[in-house]
PDB file of N, CA and C in Angstrom:
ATOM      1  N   UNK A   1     115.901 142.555 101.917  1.00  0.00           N
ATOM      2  CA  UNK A   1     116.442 141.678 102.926  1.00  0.00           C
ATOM      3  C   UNK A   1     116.799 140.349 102.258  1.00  0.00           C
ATOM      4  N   UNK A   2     117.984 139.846 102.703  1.00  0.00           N
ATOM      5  CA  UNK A   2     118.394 138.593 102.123  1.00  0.00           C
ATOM      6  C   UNK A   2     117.686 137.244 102.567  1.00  0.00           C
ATOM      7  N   UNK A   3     117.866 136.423 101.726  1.00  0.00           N
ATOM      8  CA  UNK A   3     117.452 135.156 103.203  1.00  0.00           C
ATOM      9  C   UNK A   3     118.149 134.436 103.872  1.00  0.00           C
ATOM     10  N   UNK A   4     117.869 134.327 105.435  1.00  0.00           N
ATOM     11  CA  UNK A   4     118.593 133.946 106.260  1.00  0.00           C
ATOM     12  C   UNK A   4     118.099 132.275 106.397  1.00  0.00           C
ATOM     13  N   UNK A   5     119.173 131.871 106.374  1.00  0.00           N
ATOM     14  CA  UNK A   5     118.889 130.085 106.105  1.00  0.00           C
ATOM     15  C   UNK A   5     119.090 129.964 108.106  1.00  0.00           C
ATOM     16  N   UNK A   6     118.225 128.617 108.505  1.00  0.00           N
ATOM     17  CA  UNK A   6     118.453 128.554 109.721  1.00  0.00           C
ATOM     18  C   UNK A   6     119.217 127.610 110.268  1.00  0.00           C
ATOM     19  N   UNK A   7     119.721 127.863 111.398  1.00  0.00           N
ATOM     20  CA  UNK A   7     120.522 126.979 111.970  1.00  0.00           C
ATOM     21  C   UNK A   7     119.755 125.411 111.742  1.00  0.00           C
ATOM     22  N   UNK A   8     120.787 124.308 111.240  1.00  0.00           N
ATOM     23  CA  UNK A   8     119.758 122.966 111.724  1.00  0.00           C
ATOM     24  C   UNK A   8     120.225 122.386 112.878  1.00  0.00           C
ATOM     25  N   UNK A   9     119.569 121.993 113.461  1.00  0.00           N
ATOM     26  CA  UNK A   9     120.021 121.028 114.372  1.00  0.00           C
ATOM     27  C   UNK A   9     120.939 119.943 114.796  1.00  0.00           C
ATOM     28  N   UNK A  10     121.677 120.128 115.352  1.00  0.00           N
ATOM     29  CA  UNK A  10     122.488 119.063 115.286  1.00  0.00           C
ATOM     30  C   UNK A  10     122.944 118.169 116.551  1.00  0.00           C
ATOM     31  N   UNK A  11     123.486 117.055 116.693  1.00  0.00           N
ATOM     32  CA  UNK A  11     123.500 116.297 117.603  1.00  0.00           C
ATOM     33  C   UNK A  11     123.978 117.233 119.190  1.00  0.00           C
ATOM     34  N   UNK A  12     123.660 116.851 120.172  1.00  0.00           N
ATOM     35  CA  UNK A  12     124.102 117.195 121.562  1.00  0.00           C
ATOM     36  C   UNK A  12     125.824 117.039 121.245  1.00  0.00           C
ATOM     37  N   UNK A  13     125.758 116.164 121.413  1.00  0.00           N
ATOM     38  CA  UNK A  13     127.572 115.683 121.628  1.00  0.00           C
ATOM     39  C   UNK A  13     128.124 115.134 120.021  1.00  0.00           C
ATOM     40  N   UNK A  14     129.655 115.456 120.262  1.00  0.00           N
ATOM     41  CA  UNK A  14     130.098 114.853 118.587  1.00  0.00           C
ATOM     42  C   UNK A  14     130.133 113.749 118.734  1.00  0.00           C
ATOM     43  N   UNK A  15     130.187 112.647 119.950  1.00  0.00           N
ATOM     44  CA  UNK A  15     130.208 111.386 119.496  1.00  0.00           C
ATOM     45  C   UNK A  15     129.084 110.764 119.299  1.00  0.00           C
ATOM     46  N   UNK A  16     127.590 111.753 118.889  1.00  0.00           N
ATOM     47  CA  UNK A  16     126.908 111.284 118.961  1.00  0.00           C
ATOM     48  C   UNK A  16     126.673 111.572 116.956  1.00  0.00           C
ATOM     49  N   UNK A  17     127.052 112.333 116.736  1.00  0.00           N
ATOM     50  CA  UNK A  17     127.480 112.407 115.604  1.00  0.00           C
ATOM     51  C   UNK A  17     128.078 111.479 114.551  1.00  0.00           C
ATOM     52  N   UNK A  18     128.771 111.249 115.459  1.00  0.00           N
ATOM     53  CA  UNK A  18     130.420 110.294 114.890  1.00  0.00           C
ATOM     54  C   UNK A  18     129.899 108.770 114.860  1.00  0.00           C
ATOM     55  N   UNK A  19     128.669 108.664 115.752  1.00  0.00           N
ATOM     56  CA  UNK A  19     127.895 107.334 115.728  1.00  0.00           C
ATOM     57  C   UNK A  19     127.090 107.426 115.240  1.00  0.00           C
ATOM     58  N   UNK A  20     126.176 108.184 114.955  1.00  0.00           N
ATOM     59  CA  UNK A  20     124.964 108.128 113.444  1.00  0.00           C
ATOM     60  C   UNK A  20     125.969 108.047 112.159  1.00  0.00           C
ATOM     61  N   UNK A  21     127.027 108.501 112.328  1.00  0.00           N
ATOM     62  CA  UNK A  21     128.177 109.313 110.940  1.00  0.00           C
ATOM     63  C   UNK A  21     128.309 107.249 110.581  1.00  0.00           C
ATOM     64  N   UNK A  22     128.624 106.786 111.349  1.00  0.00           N
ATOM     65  CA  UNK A  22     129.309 105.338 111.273  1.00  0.00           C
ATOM     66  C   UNK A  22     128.174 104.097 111.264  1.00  0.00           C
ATOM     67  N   UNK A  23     126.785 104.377 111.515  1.00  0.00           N
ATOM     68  CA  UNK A  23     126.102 103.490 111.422  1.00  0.00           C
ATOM     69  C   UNK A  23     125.375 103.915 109.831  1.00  0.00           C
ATOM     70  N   UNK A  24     125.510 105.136 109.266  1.00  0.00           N
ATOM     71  CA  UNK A  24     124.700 105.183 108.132  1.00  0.00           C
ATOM     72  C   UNK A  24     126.289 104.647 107.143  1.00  0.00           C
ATOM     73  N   UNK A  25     127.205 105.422 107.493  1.00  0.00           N
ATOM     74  CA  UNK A  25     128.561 105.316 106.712  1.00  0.00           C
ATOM     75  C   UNK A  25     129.352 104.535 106.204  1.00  0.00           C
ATOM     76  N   UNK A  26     129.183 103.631 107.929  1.00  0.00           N
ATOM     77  CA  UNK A  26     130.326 103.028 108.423  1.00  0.00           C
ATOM     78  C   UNK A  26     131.185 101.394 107.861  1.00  0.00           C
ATOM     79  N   UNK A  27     130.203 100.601 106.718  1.00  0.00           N
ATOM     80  CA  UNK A  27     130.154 100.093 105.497  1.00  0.00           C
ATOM     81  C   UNK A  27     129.954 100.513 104.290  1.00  0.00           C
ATOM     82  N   UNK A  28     130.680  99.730 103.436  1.00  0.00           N
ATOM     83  CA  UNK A  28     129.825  99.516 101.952  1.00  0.00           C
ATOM     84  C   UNK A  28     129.398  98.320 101.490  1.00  0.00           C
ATOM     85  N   UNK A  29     128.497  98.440 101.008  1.00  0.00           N
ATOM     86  CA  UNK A  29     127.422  97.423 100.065  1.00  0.00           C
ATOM     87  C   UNK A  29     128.194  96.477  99.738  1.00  0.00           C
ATOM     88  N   UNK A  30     127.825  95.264  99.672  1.00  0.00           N
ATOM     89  CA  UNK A  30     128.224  94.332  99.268  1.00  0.00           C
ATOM     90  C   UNK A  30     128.351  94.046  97.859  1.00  0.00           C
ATOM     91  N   UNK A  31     129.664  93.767  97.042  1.00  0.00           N
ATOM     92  CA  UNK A  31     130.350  93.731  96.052  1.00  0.00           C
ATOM     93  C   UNK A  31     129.156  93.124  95.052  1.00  0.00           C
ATOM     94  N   UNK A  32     128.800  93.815  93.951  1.00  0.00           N
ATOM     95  CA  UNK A  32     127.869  92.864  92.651  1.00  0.00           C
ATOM     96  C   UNK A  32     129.067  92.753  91.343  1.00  0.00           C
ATOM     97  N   UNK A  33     128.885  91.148  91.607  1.00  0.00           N
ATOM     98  CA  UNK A  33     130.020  90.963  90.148  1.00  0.00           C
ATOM     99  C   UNK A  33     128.588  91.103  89.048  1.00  0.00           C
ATOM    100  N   UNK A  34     129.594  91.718  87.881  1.00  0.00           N
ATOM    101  CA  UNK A  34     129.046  92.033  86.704  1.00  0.00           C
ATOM    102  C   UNK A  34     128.117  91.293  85.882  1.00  0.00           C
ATOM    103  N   UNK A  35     128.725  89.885  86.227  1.00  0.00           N
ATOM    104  CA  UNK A  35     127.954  88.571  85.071  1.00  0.00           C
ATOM    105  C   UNK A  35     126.435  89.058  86.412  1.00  0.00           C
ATOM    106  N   UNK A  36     126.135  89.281  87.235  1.00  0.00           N
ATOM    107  CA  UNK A  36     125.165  89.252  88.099  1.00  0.00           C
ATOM    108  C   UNK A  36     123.948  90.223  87.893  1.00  0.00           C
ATOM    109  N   UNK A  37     125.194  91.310  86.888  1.00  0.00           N
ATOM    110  CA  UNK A  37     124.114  92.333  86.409  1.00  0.00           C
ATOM    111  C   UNK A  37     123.669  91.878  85.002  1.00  0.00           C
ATOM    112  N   UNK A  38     123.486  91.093  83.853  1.00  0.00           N
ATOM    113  CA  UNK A  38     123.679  91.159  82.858  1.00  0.00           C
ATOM    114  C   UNK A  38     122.930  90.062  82.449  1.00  0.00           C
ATOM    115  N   UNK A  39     121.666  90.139  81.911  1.00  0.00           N
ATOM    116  CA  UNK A  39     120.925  89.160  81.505  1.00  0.00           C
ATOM    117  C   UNK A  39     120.984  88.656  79.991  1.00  0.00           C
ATOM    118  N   UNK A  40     120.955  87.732  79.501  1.00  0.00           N
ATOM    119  CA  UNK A  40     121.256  87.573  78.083  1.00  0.00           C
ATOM    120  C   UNK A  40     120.080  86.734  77.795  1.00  0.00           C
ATOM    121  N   UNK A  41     119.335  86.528  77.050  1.00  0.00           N
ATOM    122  CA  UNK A  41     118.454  85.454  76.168  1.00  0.00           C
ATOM    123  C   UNK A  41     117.990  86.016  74.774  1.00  0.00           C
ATOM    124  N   UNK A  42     118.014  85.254  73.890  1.00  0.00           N
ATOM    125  CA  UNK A  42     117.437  85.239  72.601  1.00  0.00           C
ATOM    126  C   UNK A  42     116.599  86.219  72.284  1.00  0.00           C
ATOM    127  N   UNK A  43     116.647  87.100  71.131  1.00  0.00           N
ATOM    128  CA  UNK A  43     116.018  87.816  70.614  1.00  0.00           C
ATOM    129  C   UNK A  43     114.421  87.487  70.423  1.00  0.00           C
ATOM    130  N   UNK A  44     114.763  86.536  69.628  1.00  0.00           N
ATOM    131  CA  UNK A  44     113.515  85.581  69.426  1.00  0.00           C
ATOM    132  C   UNK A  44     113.640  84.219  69.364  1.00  0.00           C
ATOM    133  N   UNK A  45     112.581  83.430  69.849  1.00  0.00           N
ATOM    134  CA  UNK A  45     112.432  81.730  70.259  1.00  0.00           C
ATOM    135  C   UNK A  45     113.123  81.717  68.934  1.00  0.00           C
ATOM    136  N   UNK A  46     113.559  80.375  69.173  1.00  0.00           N
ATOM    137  CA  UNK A  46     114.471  79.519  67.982  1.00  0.00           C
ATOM    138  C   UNK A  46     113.445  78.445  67.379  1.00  0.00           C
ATOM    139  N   UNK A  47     113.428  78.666  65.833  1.00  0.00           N
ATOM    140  CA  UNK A  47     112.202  77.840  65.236  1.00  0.00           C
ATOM    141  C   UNK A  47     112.973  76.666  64.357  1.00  0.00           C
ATOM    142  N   UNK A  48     112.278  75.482  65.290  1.00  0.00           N
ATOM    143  CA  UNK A  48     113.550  74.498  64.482  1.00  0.00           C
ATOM    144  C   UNK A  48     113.180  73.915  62.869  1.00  0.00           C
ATOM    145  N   UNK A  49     111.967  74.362  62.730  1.00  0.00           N
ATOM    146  CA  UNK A  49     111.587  73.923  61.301  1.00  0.00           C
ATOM    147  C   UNK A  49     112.288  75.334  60.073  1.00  0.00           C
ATOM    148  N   UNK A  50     112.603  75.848  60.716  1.00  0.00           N
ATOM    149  CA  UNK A  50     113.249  76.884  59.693  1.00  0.00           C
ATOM    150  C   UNK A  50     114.727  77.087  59.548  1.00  0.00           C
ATOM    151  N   UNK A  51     115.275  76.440  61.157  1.00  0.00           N
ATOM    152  CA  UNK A  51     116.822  76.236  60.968  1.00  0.00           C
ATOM    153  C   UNK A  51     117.122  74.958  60.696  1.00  0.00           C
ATOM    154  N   UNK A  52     116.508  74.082  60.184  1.00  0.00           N
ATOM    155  CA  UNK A  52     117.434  72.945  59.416  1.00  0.00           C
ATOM    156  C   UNK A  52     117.542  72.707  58.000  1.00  0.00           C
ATOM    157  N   UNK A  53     118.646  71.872  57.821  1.00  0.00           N
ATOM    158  CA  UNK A  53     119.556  72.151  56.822  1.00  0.00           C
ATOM    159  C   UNK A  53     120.009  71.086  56.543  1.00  0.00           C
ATOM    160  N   UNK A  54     119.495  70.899  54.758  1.00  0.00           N
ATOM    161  CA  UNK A  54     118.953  69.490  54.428  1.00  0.00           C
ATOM    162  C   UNK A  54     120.049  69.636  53.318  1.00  0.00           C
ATOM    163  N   UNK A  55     121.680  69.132  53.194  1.00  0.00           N
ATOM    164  CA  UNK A  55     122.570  69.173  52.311  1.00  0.00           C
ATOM    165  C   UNK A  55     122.064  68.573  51.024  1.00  0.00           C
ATOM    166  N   UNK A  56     121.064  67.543  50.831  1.00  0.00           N
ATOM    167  CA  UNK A  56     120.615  67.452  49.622  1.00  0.00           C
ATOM    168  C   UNK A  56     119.380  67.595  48.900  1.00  0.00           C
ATOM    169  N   UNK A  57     119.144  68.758  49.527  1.00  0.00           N
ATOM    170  CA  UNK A  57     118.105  70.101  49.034  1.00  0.00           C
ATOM    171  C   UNK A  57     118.380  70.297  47.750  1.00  0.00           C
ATOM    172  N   UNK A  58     119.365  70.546  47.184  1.00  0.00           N
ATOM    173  CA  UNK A  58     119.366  70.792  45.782  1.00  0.00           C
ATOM    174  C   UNK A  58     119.078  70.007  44.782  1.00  0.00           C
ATOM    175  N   UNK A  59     119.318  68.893  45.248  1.00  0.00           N
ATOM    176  CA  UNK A  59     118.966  67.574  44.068  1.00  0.00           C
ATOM    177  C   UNK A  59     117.490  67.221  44.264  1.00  0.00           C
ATOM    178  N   UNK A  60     116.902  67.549  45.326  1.00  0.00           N
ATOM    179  CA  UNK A  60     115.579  67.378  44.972  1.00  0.00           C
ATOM    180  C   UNK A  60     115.172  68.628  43.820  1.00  0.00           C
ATOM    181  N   UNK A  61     115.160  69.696  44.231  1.00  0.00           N
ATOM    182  CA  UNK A  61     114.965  70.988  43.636  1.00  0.00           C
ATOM    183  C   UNK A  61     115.493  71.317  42.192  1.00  0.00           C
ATOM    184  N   UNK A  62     116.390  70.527  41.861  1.00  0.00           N
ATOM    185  CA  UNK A  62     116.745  71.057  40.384  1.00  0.00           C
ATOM    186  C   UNK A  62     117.232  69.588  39.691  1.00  0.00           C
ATOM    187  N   UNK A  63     117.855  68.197  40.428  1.00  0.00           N
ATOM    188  CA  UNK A  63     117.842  67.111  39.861  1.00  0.00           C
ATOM    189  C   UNK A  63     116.460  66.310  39.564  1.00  0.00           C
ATOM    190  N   UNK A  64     115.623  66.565  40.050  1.00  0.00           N
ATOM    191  CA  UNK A  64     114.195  65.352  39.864  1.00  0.00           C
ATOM    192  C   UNK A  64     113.101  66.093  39.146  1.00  0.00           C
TER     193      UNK A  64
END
């Protein structure tokens, strides 16, 4: 014997249908711009004793 799937239930009347159909349906979601999805920050904290940059570094280091 096969299986017999059962009837489901369904609304009394179609406009009762046609009004669940339009209150779940009957919009769409409100628009998400992209920059809204998209988080950006630094890999890692910024260490300021290691990014500066001392142009006369060399003359200490190899002139004195």
């Amino acid at each position: 014997m096969t299986h017999r799937t059962e009837a489901r239930s369904t609304p009394q009347e179609p406009t009762d249908a046609a009004a669940l159909r339009r209150d779940r349906f009957g919009a769409l979601p409100e628009r998400i711009r992209p920059e809204d999805t998209v988080e950006t920050r630094p890999a890692t904290a910024p260490d300021p004793a290691r990014d500066t940059y001392n142009p006369d570094e060399w003359l200490i280091r190899y002139c004195g």
